[in-house]
PDB file of N, CA and C in Angstrom:
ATOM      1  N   UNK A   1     173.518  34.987-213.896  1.00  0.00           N
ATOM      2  CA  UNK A   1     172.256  34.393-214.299  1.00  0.00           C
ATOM      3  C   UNK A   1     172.434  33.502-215.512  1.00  0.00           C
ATOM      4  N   UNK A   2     173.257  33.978-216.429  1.00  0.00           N
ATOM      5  CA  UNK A   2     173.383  32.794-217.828  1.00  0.00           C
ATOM      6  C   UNK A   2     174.330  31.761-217.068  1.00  0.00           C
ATOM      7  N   UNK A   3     174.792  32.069-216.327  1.00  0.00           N
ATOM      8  CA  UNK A   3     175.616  30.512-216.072  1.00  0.00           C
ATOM      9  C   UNK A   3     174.397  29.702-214.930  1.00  0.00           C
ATOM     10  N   UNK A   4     173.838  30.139-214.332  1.00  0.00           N
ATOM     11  CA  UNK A   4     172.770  29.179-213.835  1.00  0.00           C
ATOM     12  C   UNK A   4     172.177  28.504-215.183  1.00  0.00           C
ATOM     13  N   UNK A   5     171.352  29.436-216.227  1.00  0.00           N
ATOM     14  CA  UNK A   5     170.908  28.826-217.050  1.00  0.00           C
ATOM     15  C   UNK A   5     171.577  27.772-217.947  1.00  0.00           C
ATOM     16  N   UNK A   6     172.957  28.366-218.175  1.00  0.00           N
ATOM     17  CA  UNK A   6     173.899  27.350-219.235  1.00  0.00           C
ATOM     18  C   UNK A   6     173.875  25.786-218.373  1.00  0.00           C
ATOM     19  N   UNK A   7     173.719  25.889-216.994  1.00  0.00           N
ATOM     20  CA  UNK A   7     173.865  24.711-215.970  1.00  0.00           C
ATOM     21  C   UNK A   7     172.546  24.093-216.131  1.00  0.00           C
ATOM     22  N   UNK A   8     171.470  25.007-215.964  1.00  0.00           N
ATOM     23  CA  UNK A   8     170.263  23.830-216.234  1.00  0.00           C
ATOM     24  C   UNK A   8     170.024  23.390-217.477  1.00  0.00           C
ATOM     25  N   UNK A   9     170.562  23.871-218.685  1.00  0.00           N
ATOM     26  CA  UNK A   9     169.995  23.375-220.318  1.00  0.00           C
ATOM     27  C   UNK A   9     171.318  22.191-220.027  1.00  0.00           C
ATOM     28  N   UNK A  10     172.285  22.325-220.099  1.00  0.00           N
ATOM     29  CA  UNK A  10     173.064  21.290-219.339  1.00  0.00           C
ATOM     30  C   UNK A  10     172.718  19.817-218.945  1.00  0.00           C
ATOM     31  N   UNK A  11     172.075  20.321-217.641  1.00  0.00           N
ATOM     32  CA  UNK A  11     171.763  19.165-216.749  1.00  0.00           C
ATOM     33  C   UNK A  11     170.579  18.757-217.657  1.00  0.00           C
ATOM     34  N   UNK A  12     169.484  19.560-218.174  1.00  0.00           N
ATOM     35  CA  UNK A  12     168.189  19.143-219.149  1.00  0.00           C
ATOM     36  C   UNK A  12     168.788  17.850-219.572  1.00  0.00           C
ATOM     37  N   UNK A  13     169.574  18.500-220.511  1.00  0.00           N
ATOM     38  CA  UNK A  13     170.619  17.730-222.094  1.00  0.00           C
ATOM     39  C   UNK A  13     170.956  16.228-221.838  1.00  0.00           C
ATOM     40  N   UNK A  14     171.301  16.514-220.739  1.00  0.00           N
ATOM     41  CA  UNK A  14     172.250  15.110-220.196  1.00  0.00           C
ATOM     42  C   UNK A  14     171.711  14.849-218.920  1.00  0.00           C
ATOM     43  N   UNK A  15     170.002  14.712-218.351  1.00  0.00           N
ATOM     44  CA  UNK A  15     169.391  14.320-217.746  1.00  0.00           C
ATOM     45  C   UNK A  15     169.485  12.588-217.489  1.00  0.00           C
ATOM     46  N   UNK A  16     169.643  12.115-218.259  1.00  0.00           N
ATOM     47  CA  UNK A  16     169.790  10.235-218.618  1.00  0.00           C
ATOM     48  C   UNK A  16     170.783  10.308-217.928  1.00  0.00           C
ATOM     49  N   UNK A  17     171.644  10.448-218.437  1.00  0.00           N
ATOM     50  CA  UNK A  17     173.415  10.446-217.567  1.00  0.00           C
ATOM     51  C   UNK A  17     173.490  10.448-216.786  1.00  0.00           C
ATOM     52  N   UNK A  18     173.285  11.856-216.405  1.00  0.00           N
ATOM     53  CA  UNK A  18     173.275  12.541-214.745  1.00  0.00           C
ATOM     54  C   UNK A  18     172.716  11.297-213.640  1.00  0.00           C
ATOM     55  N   UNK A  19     171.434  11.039-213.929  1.00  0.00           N
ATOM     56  CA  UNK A  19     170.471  10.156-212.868  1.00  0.00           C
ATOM     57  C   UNK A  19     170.984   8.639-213.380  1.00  0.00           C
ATOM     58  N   UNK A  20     171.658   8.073-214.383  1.00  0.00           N
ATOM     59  CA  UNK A  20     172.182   7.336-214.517  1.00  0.00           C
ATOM     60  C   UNK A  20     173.094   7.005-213.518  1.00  0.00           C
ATOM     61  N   UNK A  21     174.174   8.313-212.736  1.00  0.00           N
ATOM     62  CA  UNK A  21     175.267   8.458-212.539  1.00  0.00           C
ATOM     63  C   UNK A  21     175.247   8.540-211.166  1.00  0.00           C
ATOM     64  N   UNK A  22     174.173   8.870-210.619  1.00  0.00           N
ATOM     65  CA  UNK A  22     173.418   9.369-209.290  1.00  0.00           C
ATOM     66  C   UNK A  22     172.779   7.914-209.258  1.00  0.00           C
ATOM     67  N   UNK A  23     172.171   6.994-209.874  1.00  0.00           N
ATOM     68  CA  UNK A  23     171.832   6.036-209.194  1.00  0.00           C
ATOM     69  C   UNK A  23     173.159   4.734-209.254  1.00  0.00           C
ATOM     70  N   UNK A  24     174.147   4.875-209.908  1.00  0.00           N
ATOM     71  CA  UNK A  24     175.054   4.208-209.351  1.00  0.00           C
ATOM     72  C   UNK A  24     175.248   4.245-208.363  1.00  0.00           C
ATOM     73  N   UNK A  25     175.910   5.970-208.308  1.00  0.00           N
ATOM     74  CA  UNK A  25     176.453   6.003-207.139  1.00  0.00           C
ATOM     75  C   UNK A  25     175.479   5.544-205.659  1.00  0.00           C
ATOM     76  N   UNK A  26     174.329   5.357-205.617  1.00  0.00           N
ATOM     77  CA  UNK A  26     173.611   5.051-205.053  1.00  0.00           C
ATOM     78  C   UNK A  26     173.620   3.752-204.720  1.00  0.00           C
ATOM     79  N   UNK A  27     173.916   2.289-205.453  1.00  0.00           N
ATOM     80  CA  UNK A  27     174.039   1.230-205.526  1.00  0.00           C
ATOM     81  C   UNK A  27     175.581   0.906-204.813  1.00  0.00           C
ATOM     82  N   UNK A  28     176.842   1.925-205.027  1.00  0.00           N
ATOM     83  CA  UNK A  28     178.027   1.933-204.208  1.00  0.00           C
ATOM     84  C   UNK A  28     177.341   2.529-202.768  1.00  0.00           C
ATOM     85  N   UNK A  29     176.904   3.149-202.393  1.00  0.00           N
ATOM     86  CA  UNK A  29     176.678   3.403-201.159  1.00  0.00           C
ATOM     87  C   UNK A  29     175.585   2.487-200.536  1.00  0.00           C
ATOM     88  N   UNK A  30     174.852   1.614-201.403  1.00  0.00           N
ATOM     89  CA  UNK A  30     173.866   0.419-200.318  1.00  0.00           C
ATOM     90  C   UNK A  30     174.487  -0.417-199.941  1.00  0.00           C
ATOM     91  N   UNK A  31     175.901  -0.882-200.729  1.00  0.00           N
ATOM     92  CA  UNK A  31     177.110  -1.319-200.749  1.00  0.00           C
ATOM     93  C   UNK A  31     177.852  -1.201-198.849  1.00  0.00           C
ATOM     94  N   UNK A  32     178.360   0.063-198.776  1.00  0.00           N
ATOM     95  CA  UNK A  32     178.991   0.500-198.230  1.00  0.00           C
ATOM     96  C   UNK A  32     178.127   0.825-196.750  1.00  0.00           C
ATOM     97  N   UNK A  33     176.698   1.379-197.033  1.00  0.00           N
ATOM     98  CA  UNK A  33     175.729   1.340-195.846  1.00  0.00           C
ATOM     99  C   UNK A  33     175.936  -0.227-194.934  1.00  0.00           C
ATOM    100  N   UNK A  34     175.546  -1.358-195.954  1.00  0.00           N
ATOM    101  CA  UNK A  34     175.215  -2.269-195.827  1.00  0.00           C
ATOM    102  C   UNK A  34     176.716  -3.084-194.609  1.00  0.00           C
ATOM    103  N   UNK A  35     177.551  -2.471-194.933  1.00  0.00           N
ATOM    104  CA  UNK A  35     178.709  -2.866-193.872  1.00  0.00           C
ATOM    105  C   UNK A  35     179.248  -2.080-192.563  1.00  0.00           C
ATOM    106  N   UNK A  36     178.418  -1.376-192.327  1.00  0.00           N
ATOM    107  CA  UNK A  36     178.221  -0.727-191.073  1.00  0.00           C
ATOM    108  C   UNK A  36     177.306  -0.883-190.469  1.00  0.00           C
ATOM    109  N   UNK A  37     177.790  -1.134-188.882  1.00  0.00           N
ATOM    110  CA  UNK A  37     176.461  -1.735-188.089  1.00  0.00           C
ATOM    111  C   UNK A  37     175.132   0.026-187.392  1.00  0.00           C
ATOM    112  N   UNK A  38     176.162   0.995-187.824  1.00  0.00           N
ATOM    113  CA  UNK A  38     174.577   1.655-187.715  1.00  0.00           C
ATOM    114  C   UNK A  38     173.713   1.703-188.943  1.00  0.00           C
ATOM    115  N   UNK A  39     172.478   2.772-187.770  1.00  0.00           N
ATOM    116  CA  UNK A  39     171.183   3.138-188.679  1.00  0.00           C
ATOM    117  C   UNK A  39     171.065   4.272-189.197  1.00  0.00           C
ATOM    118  N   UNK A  40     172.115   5.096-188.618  1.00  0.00           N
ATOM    119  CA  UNK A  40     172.269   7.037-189.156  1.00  0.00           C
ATOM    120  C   UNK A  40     172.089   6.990-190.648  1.00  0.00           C
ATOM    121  N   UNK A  41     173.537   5.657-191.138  1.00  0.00           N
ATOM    122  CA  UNK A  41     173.347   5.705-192.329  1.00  0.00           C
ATOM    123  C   UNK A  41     172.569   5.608-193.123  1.00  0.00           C
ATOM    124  N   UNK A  42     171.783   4.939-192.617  1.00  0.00           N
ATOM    125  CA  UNK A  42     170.609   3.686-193.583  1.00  0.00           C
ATOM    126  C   UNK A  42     169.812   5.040-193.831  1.00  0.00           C
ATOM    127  N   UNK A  43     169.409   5.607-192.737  1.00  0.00           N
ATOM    128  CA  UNK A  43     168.431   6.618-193.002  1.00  0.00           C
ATOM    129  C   UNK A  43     168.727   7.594-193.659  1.00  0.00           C
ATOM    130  N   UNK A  44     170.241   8.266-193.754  1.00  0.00           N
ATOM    131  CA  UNK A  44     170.200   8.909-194.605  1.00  0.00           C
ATOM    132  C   UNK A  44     170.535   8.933-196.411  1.00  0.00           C
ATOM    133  N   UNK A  45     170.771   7.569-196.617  1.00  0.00           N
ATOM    134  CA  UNK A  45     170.540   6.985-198.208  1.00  0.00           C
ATOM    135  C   UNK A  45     168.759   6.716-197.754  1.00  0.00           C
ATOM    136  N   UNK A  46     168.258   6.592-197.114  1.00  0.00           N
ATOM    137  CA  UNK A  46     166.880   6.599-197.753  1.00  0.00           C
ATOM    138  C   UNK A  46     166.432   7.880-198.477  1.00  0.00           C
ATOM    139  N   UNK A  47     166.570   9.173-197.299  1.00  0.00           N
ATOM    140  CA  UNK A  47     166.360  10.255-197.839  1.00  0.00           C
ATOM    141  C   UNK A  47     166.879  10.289-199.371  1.00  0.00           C
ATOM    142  N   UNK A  48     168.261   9.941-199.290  1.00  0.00           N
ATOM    143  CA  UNK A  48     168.646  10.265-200.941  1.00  0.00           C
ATOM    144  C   UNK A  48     168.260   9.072-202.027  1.00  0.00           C
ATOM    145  N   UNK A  49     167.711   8.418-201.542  1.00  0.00           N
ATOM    146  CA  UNK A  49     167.060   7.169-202.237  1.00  0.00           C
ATOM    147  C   UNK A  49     165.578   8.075-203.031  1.00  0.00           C
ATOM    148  N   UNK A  50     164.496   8.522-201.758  1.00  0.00           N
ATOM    149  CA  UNK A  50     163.055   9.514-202.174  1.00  0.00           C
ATOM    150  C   UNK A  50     163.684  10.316-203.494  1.00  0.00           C
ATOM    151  N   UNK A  51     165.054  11.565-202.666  1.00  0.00           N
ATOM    152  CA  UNK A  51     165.383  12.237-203.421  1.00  0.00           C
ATOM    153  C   UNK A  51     165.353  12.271-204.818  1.00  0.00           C
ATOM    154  N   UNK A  52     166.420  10.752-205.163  1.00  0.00           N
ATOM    155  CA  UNK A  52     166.669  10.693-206.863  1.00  0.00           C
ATOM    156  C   UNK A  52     165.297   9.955-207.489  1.00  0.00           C
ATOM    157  N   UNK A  53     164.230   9.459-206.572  1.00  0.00           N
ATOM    158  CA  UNK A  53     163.210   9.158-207.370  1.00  0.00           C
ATOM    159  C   UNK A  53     162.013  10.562-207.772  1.00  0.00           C
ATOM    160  N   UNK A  54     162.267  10.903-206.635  1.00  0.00           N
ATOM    161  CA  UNK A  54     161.879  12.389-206.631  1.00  0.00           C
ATOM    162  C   UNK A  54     161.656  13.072-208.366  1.00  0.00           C
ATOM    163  N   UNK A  55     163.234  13.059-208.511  1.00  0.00           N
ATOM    164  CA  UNK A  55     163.625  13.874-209.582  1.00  0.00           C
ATOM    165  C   UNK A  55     163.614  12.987-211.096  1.00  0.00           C
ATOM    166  N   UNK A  56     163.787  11.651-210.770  1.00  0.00           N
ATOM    167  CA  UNK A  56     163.813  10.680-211.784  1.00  0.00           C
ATOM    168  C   UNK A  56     162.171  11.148-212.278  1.00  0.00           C
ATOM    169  N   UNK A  57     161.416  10.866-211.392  1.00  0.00           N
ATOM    170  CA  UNK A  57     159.971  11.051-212.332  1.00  0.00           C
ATOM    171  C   UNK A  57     159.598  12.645-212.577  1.00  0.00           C
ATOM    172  N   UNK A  58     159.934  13.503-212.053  1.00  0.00           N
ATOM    173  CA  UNK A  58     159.622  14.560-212.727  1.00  0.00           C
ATOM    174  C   UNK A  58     160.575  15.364-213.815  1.00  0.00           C
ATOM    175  N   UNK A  59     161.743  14.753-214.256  1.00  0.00           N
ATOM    176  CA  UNK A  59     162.482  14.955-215.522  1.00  0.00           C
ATOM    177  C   UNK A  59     161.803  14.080-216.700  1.00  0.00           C
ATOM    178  N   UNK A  60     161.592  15.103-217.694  1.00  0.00           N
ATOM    179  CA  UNK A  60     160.690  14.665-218.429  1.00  0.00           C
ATOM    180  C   UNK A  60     161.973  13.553-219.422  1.00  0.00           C
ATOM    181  N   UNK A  61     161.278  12.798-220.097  1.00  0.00           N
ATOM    182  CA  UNK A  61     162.119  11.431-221.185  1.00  0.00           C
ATOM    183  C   UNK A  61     163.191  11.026-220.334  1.00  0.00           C
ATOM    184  N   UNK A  62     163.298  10.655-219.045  1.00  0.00           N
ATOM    185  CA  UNK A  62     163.892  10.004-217.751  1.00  0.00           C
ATOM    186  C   UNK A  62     164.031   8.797-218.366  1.00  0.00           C
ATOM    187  N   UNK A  63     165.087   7.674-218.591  1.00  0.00           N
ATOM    188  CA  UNK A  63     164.833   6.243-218.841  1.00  0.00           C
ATOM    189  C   UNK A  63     164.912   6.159-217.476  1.00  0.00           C
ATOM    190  N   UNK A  64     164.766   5.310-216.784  1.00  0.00           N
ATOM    191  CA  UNK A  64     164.815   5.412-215.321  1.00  0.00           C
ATOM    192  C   UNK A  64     164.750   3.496-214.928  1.00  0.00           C
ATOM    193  N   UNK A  65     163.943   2.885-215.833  1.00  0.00           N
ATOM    194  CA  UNK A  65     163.497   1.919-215.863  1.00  0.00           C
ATOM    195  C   UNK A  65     164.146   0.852-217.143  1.00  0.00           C
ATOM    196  N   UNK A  66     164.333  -0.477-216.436  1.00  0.00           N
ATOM    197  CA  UNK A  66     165.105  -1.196-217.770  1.00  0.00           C
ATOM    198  C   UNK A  66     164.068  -0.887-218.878  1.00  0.00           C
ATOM    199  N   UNK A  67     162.527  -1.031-218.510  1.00  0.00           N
ATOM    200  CA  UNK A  67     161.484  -1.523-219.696  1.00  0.00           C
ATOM    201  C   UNK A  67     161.835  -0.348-220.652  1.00  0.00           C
ATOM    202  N   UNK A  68     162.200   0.872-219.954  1.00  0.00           N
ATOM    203  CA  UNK A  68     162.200   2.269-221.162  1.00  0.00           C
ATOM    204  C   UNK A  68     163.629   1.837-222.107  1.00  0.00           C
ATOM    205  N   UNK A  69     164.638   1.803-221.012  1.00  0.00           N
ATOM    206  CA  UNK A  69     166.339   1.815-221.652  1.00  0.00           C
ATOM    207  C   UNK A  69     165.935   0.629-222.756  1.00  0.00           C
ATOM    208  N   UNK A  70     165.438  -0.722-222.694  1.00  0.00           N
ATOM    209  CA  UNK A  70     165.210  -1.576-223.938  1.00  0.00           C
ATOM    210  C   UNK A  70     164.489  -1.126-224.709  1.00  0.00           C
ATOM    211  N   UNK A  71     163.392  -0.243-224.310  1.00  0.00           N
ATOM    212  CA  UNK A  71     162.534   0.190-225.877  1.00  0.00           C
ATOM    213  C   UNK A  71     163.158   1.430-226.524  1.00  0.00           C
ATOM    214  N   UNK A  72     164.596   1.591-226.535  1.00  0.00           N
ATOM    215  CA  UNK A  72     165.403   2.596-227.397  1.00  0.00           C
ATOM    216  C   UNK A  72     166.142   1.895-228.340  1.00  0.00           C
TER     217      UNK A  72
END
């Protein structure tokens, strides 16, 4: 149980990063979708597209957006 918790104060801490790091990788895979002629793929970066917005707005002080990352 403390190592679940040590993992979420963690992920809290370094929330910016994390979804920083997750929407790269997201931008390499529209990349990589984008050169294959199916649709399996497409659809399933959408799902993970909802996903990280999902979580982007309900992590609280998320920069998520250039307008936030410039007003730091």
């Amino acid at each position: 149980m403390q190592t679940i918790q040590a993992i979420f104060e963690w992920l809290m801490a370094n929330a910016d990063t994390v979804l920083a790091i997750a929407f790269a990788v997201e931008v390499v895979a529209v990349q990589i979708v984008n050169l294959t002629p199916t649709t399996v793929d497409n659809k399933v970066l959408a799902v993970f597209h909802k996903a990280l917005v999902f979580v982007a707005n309900i992590v609280p002080n998320a920069k998520t957006t250039p307008e936030a990352v410039a007003k730091e």
